[in-house]
N, C-alpha and C. Protein backbone atom coordinates (compact mmCIF):
# COMPACT_ATOMS: atom_id res chain seq x y z
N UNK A 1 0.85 -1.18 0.00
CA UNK A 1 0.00 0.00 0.00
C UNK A 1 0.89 1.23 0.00
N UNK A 2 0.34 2.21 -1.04
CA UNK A 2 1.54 3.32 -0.74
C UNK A 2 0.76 4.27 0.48
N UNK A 3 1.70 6.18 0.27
CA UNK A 3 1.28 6.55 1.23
C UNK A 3 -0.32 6.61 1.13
N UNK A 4 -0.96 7.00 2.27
CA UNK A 4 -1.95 7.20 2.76
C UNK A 4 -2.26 9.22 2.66
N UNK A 5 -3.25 9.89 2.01
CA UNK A 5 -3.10 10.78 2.85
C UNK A 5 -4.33 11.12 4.04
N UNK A 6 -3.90 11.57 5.68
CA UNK A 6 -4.67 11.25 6.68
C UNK A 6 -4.98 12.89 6.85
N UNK A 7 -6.06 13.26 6.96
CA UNK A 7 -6.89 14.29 7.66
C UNK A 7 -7.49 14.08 9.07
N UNK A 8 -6.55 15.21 9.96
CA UNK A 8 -7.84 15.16 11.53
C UNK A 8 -8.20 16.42 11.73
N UNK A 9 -9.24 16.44 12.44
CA UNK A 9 -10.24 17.53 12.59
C UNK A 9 -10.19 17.01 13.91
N UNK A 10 -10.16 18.07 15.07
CA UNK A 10 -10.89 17.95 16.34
C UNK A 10 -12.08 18.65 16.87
N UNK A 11 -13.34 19.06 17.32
CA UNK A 11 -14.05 19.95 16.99
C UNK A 11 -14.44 19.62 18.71
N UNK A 12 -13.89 20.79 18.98
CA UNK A 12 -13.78 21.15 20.59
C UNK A 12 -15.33 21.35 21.10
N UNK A 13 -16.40 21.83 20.63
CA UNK A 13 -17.82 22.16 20.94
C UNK A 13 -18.47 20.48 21.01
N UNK A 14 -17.82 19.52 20.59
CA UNK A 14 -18.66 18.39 20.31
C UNK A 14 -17.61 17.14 20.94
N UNK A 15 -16.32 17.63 21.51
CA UNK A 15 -15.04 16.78 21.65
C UNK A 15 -14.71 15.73 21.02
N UNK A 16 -14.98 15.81 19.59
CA UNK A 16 -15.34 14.71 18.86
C UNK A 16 -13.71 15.29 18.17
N UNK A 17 -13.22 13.70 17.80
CA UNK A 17 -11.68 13.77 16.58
C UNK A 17 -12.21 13.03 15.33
N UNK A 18 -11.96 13.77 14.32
CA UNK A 18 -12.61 12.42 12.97
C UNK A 18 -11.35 12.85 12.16
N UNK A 19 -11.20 11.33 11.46
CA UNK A 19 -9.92 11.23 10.83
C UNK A 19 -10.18 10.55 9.77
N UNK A 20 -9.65 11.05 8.91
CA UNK A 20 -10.15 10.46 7.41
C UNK A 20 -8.84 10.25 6.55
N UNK A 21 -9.10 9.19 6.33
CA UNK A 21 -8.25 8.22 5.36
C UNK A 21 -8.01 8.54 3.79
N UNK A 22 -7.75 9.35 3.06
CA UNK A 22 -7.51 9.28 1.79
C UNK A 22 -8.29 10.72 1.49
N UNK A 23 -8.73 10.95 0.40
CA UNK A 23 -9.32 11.31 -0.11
C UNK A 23 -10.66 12.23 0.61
N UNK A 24 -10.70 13.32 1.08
CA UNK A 24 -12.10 13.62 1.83
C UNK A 24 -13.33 13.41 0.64
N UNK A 25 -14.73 12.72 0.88
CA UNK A 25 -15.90 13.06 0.97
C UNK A 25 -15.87 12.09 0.18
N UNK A 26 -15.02 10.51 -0.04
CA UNK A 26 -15.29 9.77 -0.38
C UNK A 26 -16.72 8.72 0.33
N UNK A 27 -17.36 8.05 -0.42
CA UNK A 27 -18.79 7.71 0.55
C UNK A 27 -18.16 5.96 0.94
N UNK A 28 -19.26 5.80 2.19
CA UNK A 28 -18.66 4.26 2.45
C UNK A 28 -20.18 4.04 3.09
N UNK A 29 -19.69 3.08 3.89
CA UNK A 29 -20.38 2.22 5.33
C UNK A 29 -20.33 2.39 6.35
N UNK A 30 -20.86 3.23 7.45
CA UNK A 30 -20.12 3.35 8.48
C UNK A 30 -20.61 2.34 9.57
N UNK A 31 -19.82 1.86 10.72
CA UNK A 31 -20.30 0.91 11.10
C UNK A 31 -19.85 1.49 12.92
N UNK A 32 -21.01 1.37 14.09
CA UNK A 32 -21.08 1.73 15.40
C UNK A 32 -20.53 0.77 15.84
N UNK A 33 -19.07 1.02 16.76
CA UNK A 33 -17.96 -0.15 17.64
C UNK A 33 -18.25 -0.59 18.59
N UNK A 34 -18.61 1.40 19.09
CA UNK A 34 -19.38 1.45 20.48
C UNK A 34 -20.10 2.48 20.91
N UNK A 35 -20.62 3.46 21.90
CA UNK A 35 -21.47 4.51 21.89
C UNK A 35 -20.22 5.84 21.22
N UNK A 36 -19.24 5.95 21.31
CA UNK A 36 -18.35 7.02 21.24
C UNK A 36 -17.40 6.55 20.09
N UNK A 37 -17.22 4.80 19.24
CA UNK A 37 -16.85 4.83 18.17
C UNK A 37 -17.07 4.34 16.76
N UNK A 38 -16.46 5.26 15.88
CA UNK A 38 -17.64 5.16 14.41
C UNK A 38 -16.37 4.49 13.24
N UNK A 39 -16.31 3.80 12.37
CA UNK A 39 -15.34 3.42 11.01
C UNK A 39 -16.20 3.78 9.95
N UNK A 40 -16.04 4.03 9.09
CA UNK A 40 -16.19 4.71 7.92
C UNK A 40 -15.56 3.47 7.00
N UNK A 41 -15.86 2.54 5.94
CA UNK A 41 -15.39 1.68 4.89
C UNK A 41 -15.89 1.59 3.80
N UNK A 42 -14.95 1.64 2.38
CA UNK A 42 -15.38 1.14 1.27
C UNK A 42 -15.31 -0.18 1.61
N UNK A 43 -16.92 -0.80 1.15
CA UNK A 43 -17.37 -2.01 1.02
C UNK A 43 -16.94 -2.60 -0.21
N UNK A 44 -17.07 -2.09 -1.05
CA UNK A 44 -16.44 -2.87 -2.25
C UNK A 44 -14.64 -2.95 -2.25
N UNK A 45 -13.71 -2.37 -1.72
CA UNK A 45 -12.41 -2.44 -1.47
C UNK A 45 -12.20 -2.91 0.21
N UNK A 46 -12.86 -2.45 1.10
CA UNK A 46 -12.29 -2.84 2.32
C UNK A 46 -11.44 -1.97 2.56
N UNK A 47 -11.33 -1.13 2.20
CA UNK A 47 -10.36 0.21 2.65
C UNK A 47 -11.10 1.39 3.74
N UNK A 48 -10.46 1.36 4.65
CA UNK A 48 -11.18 2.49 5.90
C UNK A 48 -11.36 4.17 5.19
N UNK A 49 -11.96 4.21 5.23
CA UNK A 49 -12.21 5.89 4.89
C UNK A 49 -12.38 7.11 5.92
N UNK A 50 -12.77 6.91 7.17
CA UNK A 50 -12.56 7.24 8.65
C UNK A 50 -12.92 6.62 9.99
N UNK A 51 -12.06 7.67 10.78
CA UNK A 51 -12.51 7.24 12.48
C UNK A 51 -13.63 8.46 12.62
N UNK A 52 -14.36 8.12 13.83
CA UNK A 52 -14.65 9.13 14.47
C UNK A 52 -14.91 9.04 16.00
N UNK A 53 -14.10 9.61 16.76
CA UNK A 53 -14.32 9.25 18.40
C UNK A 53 -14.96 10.34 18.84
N UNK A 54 -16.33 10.25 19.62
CA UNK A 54 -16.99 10.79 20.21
C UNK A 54 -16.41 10.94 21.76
N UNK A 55 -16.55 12.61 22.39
CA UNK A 55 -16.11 12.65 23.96
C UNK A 55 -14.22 11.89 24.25
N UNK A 56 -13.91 12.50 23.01
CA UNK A 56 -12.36 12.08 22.47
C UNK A 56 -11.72 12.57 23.95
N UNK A 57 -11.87 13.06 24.11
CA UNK A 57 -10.59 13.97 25.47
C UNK A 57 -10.96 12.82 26.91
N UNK A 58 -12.33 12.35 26.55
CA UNK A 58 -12.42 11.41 27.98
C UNK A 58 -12.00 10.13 27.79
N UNK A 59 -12.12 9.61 26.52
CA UNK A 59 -11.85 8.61 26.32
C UNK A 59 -10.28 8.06 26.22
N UNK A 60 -9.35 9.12 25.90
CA UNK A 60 -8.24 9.16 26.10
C UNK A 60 -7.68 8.79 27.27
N UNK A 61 -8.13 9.16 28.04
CA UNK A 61 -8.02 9.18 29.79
C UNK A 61 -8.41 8.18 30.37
N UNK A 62 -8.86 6.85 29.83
CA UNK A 62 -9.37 6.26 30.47
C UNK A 62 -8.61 4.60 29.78
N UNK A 63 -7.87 5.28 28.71
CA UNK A 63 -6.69 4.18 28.78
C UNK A 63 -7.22 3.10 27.22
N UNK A 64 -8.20 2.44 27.90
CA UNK A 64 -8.85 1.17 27.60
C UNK A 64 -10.31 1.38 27.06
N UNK A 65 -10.92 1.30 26.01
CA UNK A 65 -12.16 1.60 25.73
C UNK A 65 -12.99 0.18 25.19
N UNK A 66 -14.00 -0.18 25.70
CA UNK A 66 -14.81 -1.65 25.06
C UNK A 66 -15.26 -1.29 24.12
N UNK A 67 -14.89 -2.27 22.90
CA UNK A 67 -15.77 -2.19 21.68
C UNK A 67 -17.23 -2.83 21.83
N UNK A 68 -18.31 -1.87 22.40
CA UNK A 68 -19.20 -2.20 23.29
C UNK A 68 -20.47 -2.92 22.59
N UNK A 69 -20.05 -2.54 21.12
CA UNK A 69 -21.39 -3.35 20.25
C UNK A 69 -20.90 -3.87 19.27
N UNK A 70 -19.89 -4.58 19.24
CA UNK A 70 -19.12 -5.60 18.44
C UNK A 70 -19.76 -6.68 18.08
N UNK A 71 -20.47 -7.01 18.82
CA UNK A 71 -21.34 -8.03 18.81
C UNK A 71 -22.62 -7.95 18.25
N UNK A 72 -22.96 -6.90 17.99
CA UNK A 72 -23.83 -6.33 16.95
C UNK A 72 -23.64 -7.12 15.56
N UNK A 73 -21.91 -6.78 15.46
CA UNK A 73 -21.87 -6.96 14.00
C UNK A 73 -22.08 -8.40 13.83
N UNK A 74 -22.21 -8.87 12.36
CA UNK A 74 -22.31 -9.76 12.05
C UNK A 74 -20.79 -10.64 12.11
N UNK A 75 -20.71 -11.68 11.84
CA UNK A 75 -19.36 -12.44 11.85
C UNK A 75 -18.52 -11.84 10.49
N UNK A 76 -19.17 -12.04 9.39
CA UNK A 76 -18.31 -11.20 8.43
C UNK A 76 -18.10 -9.75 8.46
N UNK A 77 -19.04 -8.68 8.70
CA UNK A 77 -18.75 -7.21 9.22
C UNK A 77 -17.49 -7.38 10.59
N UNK A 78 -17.57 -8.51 11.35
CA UNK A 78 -16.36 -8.45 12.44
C UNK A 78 -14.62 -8.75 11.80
N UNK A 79 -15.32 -10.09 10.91
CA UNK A 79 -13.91 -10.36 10.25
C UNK A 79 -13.29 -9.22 9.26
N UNK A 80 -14.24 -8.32 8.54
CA UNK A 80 -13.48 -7.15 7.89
C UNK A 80 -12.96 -6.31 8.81
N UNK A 81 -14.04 -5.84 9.68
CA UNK A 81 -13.29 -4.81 10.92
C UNK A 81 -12.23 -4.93 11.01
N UNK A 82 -12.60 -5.92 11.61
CA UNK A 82 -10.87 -6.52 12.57
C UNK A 82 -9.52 -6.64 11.71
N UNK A 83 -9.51 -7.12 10.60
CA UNK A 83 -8.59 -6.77 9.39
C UNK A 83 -8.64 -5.28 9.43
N UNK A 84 -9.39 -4.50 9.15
CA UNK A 84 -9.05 -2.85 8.94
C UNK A 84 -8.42 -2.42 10.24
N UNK A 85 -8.58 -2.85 11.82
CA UNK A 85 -8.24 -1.98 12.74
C UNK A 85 -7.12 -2.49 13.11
N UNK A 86 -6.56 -3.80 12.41
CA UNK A 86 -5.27 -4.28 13.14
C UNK A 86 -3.78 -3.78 11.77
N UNK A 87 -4.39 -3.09 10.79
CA UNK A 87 -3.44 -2.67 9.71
C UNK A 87 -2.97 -1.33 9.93
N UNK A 88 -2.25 -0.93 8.79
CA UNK A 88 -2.28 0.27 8.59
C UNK A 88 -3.39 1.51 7.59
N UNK A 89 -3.75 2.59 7.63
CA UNK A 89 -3.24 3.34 8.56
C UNK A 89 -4.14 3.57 9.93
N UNK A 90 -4.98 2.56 10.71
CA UNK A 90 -6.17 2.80 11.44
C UNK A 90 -5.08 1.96 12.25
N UNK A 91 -4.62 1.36 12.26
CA UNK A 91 -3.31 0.75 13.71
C UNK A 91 -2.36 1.95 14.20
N UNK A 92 -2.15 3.23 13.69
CA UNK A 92 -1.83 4.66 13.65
C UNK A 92 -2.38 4.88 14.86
N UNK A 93 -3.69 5.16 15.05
CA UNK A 93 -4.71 5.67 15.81
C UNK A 93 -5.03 4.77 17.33
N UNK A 94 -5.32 3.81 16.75
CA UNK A 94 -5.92 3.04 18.27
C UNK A 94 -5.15 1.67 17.76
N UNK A 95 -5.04 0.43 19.42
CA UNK A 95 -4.16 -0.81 19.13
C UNK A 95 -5.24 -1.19 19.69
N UNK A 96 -6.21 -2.15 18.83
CA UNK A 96 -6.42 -3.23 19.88
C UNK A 96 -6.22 -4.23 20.18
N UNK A 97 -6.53 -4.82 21.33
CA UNK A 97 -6.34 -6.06 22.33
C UNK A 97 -6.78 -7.37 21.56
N UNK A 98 -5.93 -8.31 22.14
CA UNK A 98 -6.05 -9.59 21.68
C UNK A 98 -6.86 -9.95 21.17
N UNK A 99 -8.22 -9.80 22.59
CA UNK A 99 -9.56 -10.67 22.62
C UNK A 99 -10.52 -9.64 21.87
N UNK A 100 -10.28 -8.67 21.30
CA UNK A 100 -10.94 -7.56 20.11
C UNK A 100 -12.18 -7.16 21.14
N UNK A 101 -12.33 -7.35 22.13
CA UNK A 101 -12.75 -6.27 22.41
C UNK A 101 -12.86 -4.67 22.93
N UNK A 102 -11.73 -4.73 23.17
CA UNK A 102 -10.60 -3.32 23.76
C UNK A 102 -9.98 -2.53 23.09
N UNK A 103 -9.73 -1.18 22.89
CA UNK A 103 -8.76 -0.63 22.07
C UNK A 103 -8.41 0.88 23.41
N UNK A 104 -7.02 0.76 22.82
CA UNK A 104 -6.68 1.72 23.30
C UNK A 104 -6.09 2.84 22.57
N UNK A 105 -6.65 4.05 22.24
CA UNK A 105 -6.22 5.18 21.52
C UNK A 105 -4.98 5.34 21.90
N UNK A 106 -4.37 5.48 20.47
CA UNK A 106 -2.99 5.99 20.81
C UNK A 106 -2.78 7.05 21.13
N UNK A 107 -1.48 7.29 21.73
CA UNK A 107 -1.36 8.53 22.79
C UNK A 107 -0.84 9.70 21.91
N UNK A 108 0.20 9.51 20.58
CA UNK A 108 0.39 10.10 19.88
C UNK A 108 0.19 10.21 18.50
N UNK A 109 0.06 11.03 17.68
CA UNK A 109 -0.02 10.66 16.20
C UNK A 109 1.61 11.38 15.72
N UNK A 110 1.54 11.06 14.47
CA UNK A 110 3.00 11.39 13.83
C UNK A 110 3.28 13.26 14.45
N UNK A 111 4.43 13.05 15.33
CA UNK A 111 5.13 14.53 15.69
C UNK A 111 3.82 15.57 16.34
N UNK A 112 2.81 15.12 16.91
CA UNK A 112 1.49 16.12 17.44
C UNK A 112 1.27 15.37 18.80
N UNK A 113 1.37 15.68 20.09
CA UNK A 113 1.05 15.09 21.12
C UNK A 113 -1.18 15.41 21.17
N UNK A 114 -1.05 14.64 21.45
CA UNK A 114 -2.81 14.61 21.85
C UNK A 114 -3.34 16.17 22.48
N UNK A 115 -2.32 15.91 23.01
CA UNK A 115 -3.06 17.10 24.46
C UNK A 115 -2.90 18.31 23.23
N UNK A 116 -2.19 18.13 22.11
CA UNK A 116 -2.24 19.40 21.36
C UNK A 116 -3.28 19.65 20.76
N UNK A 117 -3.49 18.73 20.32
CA UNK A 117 -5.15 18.92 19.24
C UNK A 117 -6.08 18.95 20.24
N UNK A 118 -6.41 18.06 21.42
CA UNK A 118 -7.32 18.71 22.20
C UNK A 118 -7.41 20.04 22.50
N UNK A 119 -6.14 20.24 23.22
CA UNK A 119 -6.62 21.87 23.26
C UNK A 119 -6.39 22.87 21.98
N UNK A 120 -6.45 22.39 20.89
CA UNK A 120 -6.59 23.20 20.12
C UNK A 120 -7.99 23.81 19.57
């Protein structure tokens, strides 16, 4: 895969971070992880098109987040997920845990500490 280009937006009134994968205003699928996280995918490629973390500044802080409606998805919507969140460039952002239900936002993105874009 070559480069990627990644867009983030933080939007302090809503503490929401959305990060978009390639291309802005490309259309996909978006699919609910948990109450506070959203993926964005081309269905016909399997390529992520965005994140979006809701109440981003708390969730940070708390380390460890449950992918709380995983189980929602179907077995094949899980088996694509899980391929998109354990690659690049959405392994950038959050790592998750073994047993897929956990992720933990990463603390930094390339050369920007967190606490910067929050309080920005």
């Amino acid at each position: 895969m070559g480069r990627i280009q990644i867009s983030m937006d933080y939007y302090p009134e809503g503490d929401m971070l959305s990060i978009t994968f390639g291309t802005l205003g490309r259309k996909g699928h978006g699919y609910e992880l948990s109450e506070h996280i959203y993926i964005c995918v081309d269905l016909s490629t399997h390529e992520p098109l965005g994140l979006a973390i809701l109440s981003y500044s708390k969730l940070v802080g708390l380390g460890e987040v449950t992918l709380s409606l995983w189980d929602e998805l179907t077995p094949e919507e899980q088996e694509m997920i899980r391929a998109i969140l354990l690659k690049e460039p959405v392994n950038r952002f959050i790592q998750l845990k073994e047993d897929l239900t956990m992720f933990t936002p990463v603390s930094t993105f390339p050369d920007i500490p967190l606490q910067e874009i929050v309080a920005a």
